[in-house]
C-alpha atoms as a PDB file:
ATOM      1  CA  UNK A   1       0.000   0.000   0.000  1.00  0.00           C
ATOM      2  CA  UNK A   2       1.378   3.850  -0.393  1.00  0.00           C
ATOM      3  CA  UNK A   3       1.876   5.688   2.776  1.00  0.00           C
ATOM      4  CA  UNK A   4      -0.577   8.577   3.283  1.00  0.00           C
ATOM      5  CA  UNK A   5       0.157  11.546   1.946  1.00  0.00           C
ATOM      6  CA  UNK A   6       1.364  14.051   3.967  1.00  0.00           C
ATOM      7  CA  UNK A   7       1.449  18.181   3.479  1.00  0.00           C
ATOM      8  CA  UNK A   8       4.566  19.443   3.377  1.00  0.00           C
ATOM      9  CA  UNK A   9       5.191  22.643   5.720  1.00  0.00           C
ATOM     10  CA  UNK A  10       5.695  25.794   4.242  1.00  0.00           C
ATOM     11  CA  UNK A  11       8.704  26.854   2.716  1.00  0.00           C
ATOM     12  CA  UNK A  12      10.660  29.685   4.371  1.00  0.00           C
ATOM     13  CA  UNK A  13      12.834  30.154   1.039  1.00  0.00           C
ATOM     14  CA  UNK A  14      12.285  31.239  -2.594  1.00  0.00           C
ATOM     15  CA  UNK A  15      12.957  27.034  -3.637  1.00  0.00           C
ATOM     16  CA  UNK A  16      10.493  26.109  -5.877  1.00  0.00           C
ATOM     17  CA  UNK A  17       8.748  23.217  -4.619  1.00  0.00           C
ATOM     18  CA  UNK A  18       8.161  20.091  -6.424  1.00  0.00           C
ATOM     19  CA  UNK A  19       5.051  19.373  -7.931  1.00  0.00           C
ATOM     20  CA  UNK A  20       2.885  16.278  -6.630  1.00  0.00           C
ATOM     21  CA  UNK A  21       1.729  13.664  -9.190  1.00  0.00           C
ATOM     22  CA  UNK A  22      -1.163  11.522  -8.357  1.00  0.00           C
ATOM     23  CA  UNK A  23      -0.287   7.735 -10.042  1.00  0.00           C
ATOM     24  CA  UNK A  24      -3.845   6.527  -9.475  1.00  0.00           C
ATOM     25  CA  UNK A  25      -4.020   2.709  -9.982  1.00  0.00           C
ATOM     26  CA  UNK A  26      -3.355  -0.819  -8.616  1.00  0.00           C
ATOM     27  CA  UNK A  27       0.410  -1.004  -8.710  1.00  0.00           C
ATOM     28  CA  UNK A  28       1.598  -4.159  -9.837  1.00  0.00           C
ATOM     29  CA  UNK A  29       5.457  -5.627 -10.388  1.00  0.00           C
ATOM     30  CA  UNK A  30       3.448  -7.620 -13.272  1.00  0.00           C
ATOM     31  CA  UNK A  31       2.632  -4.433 -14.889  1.00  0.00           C
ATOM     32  CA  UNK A  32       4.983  -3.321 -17.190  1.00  0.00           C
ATOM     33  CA  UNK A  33       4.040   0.496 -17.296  1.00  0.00           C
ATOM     34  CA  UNK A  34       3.883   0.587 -13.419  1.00  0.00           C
ATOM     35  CA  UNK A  35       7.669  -0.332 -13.732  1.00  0.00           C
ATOM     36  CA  UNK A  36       8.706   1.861 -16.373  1.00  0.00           C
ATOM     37  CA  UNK A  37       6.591   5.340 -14.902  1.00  0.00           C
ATOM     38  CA  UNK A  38       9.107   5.563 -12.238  1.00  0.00           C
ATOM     39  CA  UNK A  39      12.230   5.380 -14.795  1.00  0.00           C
ATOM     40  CA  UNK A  40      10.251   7.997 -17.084  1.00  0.00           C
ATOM     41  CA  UNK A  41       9.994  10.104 -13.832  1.00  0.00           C
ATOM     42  CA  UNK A  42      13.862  10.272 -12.837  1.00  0.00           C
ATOM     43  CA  UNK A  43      14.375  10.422 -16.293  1.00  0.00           C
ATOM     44  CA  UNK A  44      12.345  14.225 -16.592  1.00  0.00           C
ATOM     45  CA  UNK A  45      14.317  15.456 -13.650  1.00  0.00           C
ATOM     46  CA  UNK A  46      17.850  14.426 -14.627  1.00  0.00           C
ATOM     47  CA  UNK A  47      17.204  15.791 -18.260  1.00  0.00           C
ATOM     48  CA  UNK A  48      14.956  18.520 -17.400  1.00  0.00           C
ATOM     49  CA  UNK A  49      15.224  19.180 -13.876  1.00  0.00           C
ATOM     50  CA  UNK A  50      11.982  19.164 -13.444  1.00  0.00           C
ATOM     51  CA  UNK A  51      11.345  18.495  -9.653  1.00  0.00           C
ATOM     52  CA  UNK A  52       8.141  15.962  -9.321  1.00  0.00           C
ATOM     53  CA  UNK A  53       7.050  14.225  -6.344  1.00  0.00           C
ATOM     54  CA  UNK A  54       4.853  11.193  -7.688  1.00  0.00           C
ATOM     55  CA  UNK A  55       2.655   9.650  -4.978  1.00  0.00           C
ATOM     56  CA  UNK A  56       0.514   6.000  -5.997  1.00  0.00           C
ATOM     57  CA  UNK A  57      -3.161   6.143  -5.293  1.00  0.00           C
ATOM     58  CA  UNK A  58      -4.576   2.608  -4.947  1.00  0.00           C
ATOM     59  CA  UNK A  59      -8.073   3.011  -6.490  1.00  0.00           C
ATOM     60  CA  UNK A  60      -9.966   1.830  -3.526  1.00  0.00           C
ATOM     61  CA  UNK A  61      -7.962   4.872  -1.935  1.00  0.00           C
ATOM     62  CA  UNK A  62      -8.573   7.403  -4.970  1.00  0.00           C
ATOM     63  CA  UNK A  63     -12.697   6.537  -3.943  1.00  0.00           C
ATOM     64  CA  UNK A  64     -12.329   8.668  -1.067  1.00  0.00           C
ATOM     65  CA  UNK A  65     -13.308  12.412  -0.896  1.00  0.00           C
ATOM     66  CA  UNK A  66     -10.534  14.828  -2.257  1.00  0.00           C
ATOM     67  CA  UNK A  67      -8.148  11.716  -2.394  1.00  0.00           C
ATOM     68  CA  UNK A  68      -6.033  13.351  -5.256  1.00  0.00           C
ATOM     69  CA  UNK A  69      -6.934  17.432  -4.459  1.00  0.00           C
ATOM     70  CA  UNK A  70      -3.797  19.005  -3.894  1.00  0.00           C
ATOM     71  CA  UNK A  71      -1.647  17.317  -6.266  1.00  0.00           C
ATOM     72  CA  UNK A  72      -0.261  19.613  -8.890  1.00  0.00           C
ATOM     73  CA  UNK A  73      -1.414  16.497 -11.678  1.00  0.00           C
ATOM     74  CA  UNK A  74      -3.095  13.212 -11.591  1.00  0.00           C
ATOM     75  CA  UNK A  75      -2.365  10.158 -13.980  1.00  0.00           C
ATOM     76  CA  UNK A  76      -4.489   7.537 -14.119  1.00  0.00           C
ATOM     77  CA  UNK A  77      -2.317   4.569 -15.406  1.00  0.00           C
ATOM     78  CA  UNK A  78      -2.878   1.298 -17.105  1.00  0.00           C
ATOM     79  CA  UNK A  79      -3.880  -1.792 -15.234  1.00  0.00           C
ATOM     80  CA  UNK A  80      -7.768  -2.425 -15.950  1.00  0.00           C
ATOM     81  CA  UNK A  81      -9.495  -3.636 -14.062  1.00  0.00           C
ATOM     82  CA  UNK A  82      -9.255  -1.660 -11.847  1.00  0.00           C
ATOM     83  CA  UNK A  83      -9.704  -2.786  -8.162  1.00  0.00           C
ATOM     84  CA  UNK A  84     -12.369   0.231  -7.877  1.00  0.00           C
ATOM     85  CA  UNK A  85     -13.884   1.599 -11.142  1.00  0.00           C
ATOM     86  CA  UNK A  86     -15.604   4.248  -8.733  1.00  0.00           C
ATOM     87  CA  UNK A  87     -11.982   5.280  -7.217  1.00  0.00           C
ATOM     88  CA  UNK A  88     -10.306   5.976 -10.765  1.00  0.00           C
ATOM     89  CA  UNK A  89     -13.714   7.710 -12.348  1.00  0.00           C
ATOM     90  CA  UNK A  90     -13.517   9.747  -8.963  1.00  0.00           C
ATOM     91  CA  UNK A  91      -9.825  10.754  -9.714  1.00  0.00           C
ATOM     92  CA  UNK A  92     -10.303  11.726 -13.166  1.00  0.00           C
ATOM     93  CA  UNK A  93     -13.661  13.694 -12.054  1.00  0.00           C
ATOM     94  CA  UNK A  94     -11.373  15.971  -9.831  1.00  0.00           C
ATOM     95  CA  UNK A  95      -9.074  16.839 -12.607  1.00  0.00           C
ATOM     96  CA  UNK A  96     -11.582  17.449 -14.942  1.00  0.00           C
ATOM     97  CA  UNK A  97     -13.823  19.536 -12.725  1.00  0.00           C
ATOM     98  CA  UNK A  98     -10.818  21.172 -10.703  1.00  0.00           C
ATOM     99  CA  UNK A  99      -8.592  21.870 -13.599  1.00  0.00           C
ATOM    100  CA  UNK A 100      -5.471  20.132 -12.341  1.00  0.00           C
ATOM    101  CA  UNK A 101      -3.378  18.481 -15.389  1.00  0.00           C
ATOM    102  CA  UNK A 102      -4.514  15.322 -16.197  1.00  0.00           C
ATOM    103  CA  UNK A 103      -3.104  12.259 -18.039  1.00  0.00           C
ATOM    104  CA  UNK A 104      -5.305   8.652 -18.604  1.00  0.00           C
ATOM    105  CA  UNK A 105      -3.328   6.103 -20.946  1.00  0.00           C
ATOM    106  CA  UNK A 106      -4.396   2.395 -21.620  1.00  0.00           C
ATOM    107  CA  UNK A 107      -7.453   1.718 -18.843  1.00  0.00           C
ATOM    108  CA  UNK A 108      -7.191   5.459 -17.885  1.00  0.00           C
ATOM    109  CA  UNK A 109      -8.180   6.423 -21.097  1.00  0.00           C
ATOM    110  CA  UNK A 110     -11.356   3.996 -21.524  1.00  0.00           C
ATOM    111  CA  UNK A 111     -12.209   5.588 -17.613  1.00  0.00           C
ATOM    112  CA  UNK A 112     -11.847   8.859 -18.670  1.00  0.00           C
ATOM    113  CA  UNK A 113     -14.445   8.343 -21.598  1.00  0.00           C
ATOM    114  CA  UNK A 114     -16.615   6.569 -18.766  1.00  0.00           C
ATOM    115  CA  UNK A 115     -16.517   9.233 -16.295  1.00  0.00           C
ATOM    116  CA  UNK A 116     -17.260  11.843 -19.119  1.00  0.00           C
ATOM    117  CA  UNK A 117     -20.371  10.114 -20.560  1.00  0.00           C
ATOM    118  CA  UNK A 118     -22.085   9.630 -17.018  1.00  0.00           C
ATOM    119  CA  UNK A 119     -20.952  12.745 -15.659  1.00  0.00           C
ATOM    120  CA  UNK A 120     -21.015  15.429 -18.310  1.00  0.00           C
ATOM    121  CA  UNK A 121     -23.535  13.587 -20.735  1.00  0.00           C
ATOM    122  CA  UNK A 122     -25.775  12.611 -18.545  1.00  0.00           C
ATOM    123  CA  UNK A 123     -25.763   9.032 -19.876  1.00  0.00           C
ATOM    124  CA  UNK A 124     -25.759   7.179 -16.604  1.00  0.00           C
ATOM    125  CA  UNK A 125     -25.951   3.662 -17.378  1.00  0.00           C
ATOM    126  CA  UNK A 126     -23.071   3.016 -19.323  1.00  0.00           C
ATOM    127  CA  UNK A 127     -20.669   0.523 -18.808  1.00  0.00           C
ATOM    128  CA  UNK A 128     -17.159  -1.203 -19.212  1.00  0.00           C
ATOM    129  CA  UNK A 129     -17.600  -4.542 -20.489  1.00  0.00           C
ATOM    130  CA  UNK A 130     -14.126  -5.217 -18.445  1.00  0.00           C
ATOM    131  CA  UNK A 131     -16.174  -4.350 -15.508  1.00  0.00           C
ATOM    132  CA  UNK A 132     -19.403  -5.502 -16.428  1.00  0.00           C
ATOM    133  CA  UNK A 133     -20.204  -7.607 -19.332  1.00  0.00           C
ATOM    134  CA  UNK A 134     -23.947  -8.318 -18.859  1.00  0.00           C
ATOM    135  CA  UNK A 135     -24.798  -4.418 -18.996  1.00  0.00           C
ATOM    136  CA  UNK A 136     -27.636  -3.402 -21.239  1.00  0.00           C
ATOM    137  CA  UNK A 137     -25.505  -0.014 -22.383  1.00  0.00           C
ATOM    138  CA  UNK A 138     -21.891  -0.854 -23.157  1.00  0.00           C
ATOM    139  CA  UNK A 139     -19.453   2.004 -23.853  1.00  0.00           C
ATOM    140  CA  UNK A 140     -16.548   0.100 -23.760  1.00  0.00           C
ATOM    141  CA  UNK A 141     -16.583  -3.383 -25.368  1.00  0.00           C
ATOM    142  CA  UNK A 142     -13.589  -5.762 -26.594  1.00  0.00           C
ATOM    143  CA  UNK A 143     -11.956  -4.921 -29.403  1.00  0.00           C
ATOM    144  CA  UNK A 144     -12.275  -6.772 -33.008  1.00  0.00           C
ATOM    145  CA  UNK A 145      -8.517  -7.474 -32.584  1.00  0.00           C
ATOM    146  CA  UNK A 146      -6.806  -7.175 -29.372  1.00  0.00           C
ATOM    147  CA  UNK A 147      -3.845  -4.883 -29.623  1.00  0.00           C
ATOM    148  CA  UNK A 148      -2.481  -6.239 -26.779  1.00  0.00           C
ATOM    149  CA  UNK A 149       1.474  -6.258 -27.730  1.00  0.00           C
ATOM    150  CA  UNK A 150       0.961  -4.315 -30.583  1.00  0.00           C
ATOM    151  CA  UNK A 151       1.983  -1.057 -32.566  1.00  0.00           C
ATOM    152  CA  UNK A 152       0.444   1.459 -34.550  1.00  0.00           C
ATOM    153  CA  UNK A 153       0.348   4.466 -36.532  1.00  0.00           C
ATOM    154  CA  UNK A 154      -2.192   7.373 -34.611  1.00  0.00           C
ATOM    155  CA  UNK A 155      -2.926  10.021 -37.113  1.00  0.00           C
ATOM    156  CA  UNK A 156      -3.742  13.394 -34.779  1.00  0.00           C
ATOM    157  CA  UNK A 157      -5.927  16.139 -35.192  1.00  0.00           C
ATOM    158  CA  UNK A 158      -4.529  19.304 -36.695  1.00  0.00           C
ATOM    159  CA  UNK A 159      -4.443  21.949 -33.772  1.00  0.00           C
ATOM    160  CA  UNK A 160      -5.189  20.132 -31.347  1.00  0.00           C
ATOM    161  CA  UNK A 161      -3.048  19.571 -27.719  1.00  0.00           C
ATOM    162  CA  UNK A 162      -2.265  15.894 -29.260  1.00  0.00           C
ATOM    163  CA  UNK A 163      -0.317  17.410 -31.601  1.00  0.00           C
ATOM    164  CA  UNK A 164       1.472  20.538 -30.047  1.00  0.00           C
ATOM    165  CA  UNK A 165       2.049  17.939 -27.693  1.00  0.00           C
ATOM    166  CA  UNK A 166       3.385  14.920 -29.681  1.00  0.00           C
ATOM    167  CA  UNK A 167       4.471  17.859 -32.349  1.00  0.00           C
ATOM    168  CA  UNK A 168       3.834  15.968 -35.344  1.00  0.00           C
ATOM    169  CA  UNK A 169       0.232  14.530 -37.103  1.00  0.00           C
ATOM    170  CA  UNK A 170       1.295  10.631 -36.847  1.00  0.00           C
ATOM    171  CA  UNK A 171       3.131   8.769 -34.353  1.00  0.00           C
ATOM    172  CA  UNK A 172       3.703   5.171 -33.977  1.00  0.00           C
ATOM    173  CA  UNK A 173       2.542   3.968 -30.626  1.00  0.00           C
ATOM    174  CA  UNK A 174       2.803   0.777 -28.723  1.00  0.00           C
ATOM    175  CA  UNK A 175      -0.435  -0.613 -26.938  1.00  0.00           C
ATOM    176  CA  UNK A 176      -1.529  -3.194 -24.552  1.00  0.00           C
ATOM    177  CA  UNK A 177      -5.117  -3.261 -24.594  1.00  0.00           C
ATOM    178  CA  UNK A 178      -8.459  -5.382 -25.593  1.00  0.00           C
ATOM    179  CA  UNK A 179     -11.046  -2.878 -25.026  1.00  0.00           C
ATOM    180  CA  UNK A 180     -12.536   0.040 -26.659  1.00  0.00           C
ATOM    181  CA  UNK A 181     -14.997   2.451 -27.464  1.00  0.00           C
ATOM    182  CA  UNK A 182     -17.942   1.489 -29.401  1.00  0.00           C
ATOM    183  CA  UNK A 183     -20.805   3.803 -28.809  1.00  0.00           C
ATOM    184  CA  UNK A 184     -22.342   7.291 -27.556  1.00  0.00           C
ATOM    185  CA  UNK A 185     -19.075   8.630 -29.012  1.00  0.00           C
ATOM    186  CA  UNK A 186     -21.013  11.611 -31.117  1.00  0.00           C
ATOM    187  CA  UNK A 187     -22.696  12.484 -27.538  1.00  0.00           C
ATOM    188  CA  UNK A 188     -19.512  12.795 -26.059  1.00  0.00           C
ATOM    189  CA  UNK A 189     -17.800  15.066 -28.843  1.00  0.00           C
ATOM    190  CA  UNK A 190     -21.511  17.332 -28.881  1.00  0.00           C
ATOM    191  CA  UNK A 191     -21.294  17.426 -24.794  1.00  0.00           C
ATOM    192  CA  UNK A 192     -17.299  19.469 -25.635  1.00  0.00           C
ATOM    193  CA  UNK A 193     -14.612  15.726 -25.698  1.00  0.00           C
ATOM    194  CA  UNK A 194     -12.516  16.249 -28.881  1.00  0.00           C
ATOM    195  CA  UNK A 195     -11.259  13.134 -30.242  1.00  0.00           C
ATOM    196  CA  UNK A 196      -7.782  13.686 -31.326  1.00  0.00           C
ATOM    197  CA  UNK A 197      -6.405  10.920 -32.683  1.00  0.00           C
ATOM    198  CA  UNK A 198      -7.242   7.603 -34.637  1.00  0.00           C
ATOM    199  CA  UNK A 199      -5.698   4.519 -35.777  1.00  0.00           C
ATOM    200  CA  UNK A 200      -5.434   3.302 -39.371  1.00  0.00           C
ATOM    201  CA  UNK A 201      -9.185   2.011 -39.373  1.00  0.00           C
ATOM    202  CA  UNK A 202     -10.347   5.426 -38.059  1.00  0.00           C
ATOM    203  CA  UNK A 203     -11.087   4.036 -34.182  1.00  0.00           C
ATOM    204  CA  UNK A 204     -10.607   6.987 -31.658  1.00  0.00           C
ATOM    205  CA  UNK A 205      -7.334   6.365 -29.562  1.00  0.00           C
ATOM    206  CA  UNK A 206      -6.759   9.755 -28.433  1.00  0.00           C
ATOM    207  CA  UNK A 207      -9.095  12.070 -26.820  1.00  0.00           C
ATOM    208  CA  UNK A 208      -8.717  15.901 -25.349  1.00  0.00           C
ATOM    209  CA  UNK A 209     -11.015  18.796 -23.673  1.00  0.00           C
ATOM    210  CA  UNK A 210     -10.495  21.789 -24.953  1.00  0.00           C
ATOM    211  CA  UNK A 211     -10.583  24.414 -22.184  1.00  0.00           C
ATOM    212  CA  UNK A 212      -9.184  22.810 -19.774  1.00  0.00           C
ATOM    213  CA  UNK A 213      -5.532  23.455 -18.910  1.00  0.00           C
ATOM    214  CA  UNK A 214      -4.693  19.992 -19.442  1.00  0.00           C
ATOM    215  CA  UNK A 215      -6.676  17.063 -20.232  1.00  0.00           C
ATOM    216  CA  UNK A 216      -5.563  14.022 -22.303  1.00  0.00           C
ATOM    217  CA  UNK A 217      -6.118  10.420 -22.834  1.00  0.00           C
ATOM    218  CA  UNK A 218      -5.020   7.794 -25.060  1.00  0.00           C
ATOM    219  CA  UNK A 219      -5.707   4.226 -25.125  1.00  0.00           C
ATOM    220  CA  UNK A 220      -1.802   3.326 -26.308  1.00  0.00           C
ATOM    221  CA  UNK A 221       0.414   3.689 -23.569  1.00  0.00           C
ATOM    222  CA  UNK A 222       3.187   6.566 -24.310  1.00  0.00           C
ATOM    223  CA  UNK A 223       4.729   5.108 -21.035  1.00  0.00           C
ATOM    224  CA  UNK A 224       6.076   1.967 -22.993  1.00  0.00           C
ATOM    225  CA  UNK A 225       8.122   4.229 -25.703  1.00  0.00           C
ATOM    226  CA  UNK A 226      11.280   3.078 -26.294  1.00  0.00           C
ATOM    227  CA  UNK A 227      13.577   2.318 -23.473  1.00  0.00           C
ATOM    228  CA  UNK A 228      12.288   4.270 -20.962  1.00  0.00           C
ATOM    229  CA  UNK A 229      15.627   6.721 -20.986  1.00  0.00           C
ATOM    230  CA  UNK A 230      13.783   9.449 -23.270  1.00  0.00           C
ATOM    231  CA  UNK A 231      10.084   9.960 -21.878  1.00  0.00           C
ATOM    232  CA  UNK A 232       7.646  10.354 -24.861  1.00  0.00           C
ATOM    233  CA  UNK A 233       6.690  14.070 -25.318  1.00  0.00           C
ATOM    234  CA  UNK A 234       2.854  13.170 -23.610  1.00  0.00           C
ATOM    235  CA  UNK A 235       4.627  11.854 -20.473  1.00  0.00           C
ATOM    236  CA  UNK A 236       6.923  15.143 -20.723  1.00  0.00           C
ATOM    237  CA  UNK A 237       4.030  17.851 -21.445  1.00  0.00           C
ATOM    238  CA  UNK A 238       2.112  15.871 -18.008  1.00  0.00           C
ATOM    239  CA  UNK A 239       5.132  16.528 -15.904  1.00  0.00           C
ATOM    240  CA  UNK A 240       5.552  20.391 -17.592  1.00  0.00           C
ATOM    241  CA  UNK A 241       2.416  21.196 -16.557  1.00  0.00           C
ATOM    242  CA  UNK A 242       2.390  19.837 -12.762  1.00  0.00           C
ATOM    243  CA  UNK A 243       5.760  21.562 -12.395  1.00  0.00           C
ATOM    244  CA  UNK A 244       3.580  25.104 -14.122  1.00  0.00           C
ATOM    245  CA  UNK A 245       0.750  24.505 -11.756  1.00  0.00           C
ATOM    246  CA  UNK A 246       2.918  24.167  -8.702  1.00  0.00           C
ATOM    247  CA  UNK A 247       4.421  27.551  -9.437  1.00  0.00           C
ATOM    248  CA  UNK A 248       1.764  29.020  -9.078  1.00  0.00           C
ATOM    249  CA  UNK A 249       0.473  27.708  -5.976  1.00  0.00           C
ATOM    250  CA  UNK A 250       1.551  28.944  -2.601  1.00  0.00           C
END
């Protein structure tokens, strides 16, 4: 389990202070990403001294009230299912409503879609066939082909944060998934989600909210790029903004 999070006392110097990452998910040694964040982490503040704190927030924790208020960003990594589907949709609610920086990648991404079409589009029953296969309303079902292992090439949306992020309009991604969105996906983009990027076949991979400081998902998992000794630019712009949010909080 992750020790509680404790407040740090007030600086009495001009030293920036480092700014707090939520990792909300069930951290597993069997879980490839959960093993590479960290590297990706040390990695930002050797190469870009960026000073981050990154706390894990078991889901069943993340459930509680303002669980993840306070941290400068909140990432809700890959390792569906989740042991609380309410603890990660409450964690991405925050950062969505509260405006902190937000990353979702792999199971954060299908969550984040989740959370947005029961909270924002008022379409309460829907489900995540990972969580609930017998639901009448399935947002989330298994994909034709799983892309578990796989690669691919993500065409992005022209002016869009994908791509002032990723700074290009394709990028080949790596993915470890079997589920996807299926449905309800116009309601989403007419309640204000922009879907940023596709695959070859035109399936959403990438989704945004425009407005919000920060506020991006993808269902590949930038975490797994390379060898974990150059974070991908998504992983980078997360960490950029915590450490701009934490400036300017006192």
């Amino acid at each position: 389990m992750t020790p509680a999070v404790q407040d740090s006392a007030p600086r009495q110097d001009s030293t920036p202070r480092a700014a707090r990452i939520a990792l909300v998910g069930d951290r597993s040694p069997n879980v490839a990403s959960h093993n590479r964040i960290p590297l990706l982490l040390d990695a930002l503040a050797t190469q870009d001294r960026l000073a981050l704190d990154a706390y894990w927030i078991p889901t069943e924790d993340a459930a509680e009230p303002d669980a993840v208020r306070g941290f400068d960003a909140v990432w809700v990594v890959p390792g569906s299912p989740y042991r609380s589907e309410a603890g990660a949709l409450a964690a991405i609610r925050t950062a969505r409503e509260d405006g902190v920086p937000f990353l979702g990648t792999c199971g954060g991404f299908q969550h984040t879609l989740l959370e947005y079409a029961r909270n924002v589009c008022g379409l309460t029953d829907v489900a995540h066939a990972e969580n609930d296969p017998d639901a009448d309303d399935l947002l989330l079902t298994p994909l034709a082909c799983s892309l578990v292992g796989h690669e691919g090439t993500v065409t992005i949306a022209a002016d869009s944060l994908a791509e002032s992020v990723v700074g290009a309009r394709t990028s080949v991604e790596r993915y470890h998934c079997s589920y996807g969105p299926s449905a309800h996906l116009d309601t989403l983009r007419a309640h204000g989600l922009r879907f940023s990027g596709e695959d070859e076949e035109g399936q959403v991979r990438m989704a945004e909210l425009p407005g919000h400081p920060f506020f991006l998902a993808s269902l590949f998992q930038p975490e797994l790029a390379g060898d974990g000794s150059r974070p991908h630019p998504i992983v980078r712009a997360l960490a950029r903004a915590a450490v701009h949010r934490a400036g300017g909080r006192h």
